[in-house]
Protein backbone atom coordinates (compact mmCIF):
# COMPACT_ATOMS: atom_id res chain seq x y z
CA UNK A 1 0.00 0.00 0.00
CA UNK A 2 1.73 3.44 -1.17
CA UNK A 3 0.84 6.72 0.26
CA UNK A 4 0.44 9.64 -2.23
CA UNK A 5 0.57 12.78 -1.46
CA UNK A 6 -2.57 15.29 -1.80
CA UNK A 7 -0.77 17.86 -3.66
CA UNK A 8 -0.39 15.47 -6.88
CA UNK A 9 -3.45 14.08 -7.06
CA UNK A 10 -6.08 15.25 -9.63
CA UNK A 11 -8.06 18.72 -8.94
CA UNK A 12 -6.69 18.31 -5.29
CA UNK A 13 -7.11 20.96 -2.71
CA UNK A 14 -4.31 22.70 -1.30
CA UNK A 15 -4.06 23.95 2.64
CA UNK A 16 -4.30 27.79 1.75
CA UNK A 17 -7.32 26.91 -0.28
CA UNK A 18 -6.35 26.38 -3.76
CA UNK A 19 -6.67 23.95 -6.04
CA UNK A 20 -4.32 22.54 -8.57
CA UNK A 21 -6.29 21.63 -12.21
CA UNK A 22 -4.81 20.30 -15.58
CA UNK A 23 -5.09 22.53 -18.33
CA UNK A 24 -6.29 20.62 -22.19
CA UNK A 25 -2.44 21.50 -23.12
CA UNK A 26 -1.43 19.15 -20.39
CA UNK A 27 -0.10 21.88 -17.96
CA UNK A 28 -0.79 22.53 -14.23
CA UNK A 29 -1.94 25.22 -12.96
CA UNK A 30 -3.27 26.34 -9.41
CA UNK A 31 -6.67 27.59 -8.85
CA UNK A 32 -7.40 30.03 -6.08
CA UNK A 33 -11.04 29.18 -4.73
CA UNK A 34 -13.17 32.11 -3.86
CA UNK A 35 -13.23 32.67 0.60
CA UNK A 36 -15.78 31.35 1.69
CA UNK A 37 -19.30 33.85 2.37
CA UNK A 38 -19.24 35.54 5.70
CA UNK A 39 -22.40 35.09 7.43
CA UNK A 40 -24.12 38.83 7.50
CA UNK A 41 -23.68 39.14 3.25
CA UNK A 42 -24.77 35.81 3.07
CA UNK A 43 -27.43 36.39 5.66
CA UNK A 44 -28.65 39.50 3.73
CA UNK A 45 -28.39 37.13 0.50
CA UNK A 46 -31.17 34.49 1.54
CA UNK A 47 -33.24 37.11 3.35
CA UNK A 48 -33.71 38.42 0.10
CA UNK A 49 -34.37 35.55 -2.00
CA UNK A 50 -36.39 33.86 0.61
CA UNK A 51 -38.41 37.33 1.16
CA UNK A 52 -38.94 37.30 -2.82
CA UNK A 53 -40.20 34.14 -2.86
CA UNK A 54 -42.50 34.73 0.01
CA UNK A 55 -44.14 37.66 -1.55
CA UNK A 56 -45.13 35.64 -4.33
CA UNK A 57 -46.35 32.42 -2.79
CA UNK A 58 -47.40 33.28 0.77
CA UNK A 59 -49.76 36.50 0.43
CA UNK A 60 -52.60 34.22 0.08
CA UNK A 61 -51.85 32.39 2.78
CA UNK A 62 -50.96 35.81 4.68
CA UNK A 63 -54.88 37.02 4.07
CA UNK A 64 -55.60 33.88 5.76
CA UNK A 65 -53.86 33.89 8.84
CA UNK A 66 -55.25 38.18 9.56
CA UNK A 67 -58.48 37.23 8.55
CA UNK A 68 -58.66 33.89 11.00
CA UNK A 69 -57.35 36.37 14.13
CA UNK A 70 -60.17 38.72 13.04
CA UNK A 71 -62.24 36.70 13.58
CA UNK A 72 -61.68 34.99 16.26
CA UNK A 73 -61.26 38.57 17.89
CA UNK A 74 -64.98 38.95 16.80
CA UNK A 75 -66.30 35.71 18.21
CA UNK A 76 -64.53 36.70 21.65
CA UNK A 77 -66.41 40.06 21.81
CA UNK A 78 -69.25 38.39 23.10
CA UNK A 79 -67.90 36.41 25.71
CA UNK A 80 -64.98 38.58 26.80
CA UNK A 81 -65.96 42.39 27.95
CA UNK A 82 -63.20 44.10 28.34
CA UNK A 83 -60.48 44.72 30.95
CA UNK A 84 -57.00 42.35 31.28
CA UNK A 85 -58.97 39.45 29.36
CA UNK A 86 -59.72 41.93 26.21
CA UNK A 87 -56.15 42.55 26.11
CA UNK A 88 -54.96 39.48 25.91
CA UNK A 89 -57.69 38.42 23.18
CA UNK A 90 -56.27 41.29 21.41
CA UNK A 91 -52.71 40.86 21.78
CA UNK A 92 -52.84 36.68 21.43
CA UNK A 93 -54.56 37.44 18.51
CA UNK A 94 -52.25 39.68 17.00
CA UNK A 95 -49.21 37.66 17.43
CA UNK A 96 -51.38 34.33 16.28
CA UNK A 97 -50.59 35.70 13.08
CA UNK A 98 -46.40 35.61 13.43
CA UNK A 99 -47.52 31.62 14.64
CA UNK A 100 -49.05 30.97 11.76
CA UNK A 101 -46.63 32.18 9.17
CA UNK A 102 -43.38 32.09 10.65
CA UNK A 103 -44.04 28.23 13.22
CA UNK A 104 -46.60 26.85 10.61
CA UNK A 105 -45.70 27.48 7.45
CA UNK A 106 -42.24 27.36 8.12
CA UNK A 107 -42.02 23.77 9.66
CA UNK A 108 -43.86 22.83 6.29
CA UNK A 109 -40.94 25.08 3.81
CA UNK A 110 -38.34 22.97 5.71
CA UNK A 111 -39.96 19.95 5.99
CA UNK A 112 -40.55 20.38 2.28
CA UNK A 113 -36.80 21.39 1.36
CA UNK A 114 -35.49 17.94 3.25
CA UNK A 115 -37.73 15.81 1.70
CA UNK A 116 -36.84 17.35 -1.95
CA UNK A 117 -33.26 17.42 -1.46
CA UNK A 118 -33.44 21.13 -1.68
CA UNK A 119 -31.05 21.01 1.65
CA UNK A 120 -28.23 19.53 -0.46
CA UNK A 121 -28.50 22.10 -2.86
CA UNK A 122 -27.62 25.17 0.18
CA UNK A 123 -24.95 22.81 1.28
CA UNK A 124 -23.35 22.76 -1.97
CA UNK A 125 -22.93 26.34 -1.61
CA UNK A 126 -20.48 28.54 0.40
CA UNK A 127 -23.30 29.61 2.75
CA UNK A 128 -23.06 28.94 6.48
CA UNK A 129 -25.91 27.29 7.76
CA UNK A 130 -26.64 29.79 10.54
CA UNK A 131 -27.25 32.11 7.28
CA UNK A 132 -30.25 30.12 5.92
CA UNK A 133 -31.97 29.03 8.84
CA UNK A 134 -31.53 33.11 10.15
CA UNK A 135 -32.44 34.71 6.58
CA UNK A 136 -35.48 32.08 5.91
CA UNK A 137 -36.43 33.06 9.45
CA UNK A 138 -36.02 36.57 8.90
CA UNK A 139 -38.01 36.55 5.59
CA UNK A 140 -41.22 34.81 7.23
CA UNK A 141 -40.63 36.97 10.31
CA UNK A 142 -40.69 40.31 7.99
CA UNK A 143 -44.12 38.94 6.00
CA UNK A 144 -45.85 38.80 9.03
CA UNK A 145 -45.91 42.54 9.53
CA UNK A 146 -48.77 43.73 7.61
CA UNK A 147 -51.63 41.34 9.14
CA UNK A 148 -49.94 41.59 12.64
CA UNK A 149 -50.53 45.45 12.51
CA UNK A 150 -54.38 45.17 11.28
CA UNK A 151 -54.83 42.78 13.37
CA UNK A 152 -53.79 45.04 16.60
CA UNK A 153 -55.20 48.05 15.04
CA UNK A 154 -58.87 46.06 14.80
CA UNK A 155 -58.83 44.50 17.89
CA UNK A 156 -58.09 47.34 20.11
CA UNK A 157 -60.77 49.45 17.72
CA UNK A 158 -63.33 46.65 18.54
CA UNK A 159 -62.55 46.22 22.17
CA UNK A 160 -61.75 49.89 22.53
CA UNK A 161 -58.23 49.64 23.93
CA UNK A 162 -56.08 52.52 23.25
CA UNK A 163 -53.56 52.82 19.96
CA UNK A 164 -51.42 54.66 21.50
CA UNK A 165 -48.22 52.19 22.35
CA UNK A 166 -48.99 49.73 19.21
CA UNK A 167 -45.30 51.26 18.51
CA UNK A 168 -44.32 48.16 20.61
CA UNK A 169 -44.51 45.57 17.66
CA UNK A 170 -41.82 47.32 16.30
CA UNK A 171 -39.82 44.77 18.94
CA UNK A 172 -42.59 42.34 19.34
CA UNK A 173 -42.71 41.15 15.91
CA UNK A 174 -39.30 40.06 15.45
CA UNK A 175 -38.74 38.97 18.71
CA UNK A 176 -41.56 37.13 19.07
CA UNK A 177 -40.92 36.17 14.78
CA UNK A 178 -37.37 34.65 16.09
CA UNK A 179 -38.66 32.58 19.16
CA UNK A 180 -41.66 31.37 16.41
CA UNK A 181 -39.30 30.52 13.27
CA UNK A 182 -36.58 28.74 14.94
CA UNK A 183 -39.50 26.60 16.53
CA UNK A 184 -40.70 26.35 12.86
CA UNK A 185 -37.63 25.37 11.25
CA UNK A 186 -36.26 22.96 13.93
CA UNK A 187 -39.84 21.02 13.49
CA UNK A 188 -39.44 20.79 9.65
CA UNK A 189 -35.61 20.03 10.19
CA UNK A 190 -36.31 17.19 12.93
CA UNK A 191 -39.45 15.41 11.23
CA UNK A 192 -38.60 12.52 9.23
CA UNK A 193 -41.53 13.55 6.44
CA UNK A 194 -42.80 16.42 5.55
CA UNK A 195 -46.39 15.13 6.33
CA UNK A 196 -45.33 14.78 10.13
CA UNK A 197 -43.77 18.57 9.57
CA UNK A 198 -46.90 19.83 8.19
CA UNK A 199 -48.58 18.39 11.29
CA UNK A 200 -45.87 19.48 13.82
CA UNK A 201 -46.59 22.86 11.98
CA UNK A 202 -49.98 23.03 12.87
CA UNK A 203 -50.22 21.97 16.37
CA UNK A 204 -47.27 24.73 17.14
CA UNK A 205 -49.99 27.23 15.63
CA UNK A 206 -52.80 25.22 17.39
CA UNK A 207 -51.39 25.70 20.63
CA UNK A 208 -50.11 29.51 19.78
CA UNK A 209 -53.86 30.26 19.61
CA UNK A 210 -54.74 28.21 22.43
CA UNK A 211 -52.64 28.91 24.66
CA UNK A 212 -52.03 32.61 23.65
CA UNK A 213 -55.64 34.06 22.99
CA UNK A 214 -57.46 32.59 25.72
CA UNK A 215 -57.12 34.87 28.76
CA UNK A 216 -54.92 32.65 31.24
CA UNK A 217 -56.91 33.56 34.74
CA UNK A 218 -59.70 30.74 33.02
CA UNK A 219 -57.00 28.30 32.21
CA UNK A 220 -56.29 25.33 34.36
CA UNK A 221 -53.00 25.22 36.41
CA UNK A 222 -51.54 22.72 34.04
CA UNK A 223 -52.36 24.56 31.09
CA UNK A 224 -51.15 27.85 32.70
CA UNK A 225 -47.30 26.16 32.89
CA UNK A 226 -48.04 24.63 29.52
CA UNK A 227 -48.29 28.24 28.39
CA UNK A 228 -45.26 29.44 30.29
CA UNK A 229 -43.34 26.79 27.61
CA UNK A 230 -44.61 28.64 24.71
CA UNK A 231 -42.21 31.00 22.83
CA UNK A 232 -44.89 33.39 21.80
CA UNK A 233 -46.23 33.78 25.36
CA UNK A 234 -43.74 36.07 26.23
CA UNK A 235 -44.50 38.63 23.12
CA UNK A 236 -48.15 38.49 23.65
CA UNK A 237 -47.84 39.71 27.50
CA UNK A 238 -45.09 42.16 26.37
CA UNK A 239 -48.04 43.67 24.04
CA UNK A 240 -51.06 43.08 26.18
CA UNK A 241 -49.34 45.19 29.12
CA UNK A 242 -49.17 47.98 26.92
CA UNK A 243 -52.97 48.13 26.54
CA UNK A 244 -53.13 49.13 29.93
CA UNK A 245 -53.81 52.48 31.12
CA UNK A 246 -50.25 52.82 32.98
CA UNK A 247 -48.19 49.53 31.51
CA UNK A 248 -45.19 48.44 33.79
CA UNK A 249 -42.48 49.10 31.55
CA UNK A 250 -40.14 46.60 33.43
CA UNK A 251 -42.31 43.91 32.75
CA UNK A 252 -42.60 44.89 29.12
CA UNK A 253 -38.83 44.82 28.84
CA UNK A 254 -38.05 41.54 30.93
CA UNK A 255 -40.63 39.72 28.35
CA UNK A 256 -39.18 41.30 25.56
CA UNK A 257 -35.97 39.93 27.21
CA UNK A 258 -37.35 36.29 27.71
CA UNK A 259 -38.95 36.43 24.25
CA UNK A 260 -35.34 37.23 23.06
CA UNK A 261 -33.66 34.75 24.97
CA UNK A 262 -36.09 32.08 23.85
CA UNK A 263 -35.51 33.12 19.90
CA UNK A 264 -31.67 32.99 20.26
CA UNK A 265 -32.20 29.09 21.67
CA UNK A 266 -34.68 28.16 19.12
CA UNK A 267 -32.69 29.70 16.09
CA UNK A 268 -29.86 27.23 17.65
CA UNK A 269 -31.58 24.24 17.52
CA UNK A 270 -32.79 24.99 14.23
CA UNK A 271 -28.92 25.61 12.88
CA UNK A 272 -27.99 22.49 14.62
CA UNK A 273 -31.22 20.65 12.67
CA UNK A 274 -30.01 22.00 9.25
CA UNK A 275 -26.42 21.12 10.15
CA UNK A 276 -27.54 17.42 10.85
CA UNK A 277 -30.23 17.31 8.36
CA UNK A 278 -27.94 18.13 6.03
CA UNK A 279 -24.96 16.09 6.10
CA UNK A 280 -27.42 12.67 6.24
């Protein structure tokens, strides 16, 4: 058994990153790969593509999910009358909407891209896989901004709560957006089908509406720490506080802070699902 070194072998790669090739004449010459893409212009990259291609096939979808809150908002107004359980009809409802694009319909883009073999296509490039699970989750994130906003700006019309601090889903949205799409992605990353993602997909959203737009004082115990696990909890109480008529600030910040800490974990699951996903 002979050894051979690397450097003479065919289109072999070199330690500083080149490659040597043979030219048709017969000659050798060294190739100098491109560096590989660092992750905020490659970030910025799939953001955009993936935001593209949202525009185009999820608006539909996107007039779903606002209309669904609406109503739901609607068939609460006769059982809730206002108070701390209007708010949090309101604000559950408003970030149902961030559950339904960026948990649901995420799990089933991922779930989708595994099955296809779309994942070995990103892998083939020089993308790190932090950048596509952050840009894809970025791009559903972003789409979820119009019907979020009508949703808040409807609900606190019909339940007369006061417009005056809906400037908060300025951070609720993509906190709230992270903590969602990492959920979403690690789902459609972890399911062995994308039938079982689709369905992962829509319990996520079942329990987001659950567990969000109820008020929790008429929840059971168990239910009440079941909600406490939920990554959108934390955005809805950040928004239903400001309803009030003097919101606790502190409060609003430490579950803007939770809902932040929760998105950083679930984005790293989900880069450790495409990293695994991908290499299989």
């Amino acid at each position: 058994m002979s050894v051979v070194p690397a450097e003479v072998l065919p289109g072999a790669a070199r330690a500083d990153g080149s490659r040597s090739v043979d030219t048709e004449d017969g000659a050798r010459v060294v190739a100098v790969l491109g560096p590989r893409a660092r992750l905020w212009p490659a970030l910025a990259a799939v953001y955009r593509a993936q935001l593209s291609r949202a525009r185009v096939a999820r608006i539909p979808l996107l007039f779903v999910a606002t209309f669904q809150s609406i109503g739901i908002m609607v068939l609460m107004r006769g059982v809730v009358d206002g108070g701390g359980e209007a708010r949090a009809v309101v604000a559950g409802s408003s970030v149902l909407v961030v559950a339904f694009v960026a948990l649901n319909l995420l799990a089933q883009y991922f779930g989708q891209l595994r099955a296809s073999g779309g994942l070995d296509h990103y892998a083939t490039l020089p993308v790190p896989p932090a950048a596509v699970v952050l840009g894809a989750a970025a791009a559903y994130a972003s789409f979820t901004v119009p019907g979020t906003l009508v949703t808040a700006v409807v609900g606190s019309v019909l339940f007369q709560l006061p417009l005056t601090h809906l400037w908060i889903l300025v951070a609720v949205i993509p906190l709230a957006g992270a903590a969602l799409a990492g959920l979403g992605a690690a789902l459609g990353l972890l399911a062995p089908r994308p039938e079982l993602a689709t369905l992962l997909g829509q319990l996520g959203m079942s329990a987001a509406l659950l567990l969000g737009v109820l008020p929790p004082d008429r929840l059971p115990t168990f239910v009440q720490w079941a909600r406490d696990l939920m990554p959108s909890t934390y955005g809805v109480e950040a928004l239903g506080l400001t309803f009030g008529p003097d919101p606790d600030w502190g409060l609003v910040l430490l579950d803007l802070a939770v809902c932040a800490g929760v998105g950083v974990a679930s984005l790293a699951v989900a880069t450790w699902a495409y990293r695994r996903a991908a290499v299989r």
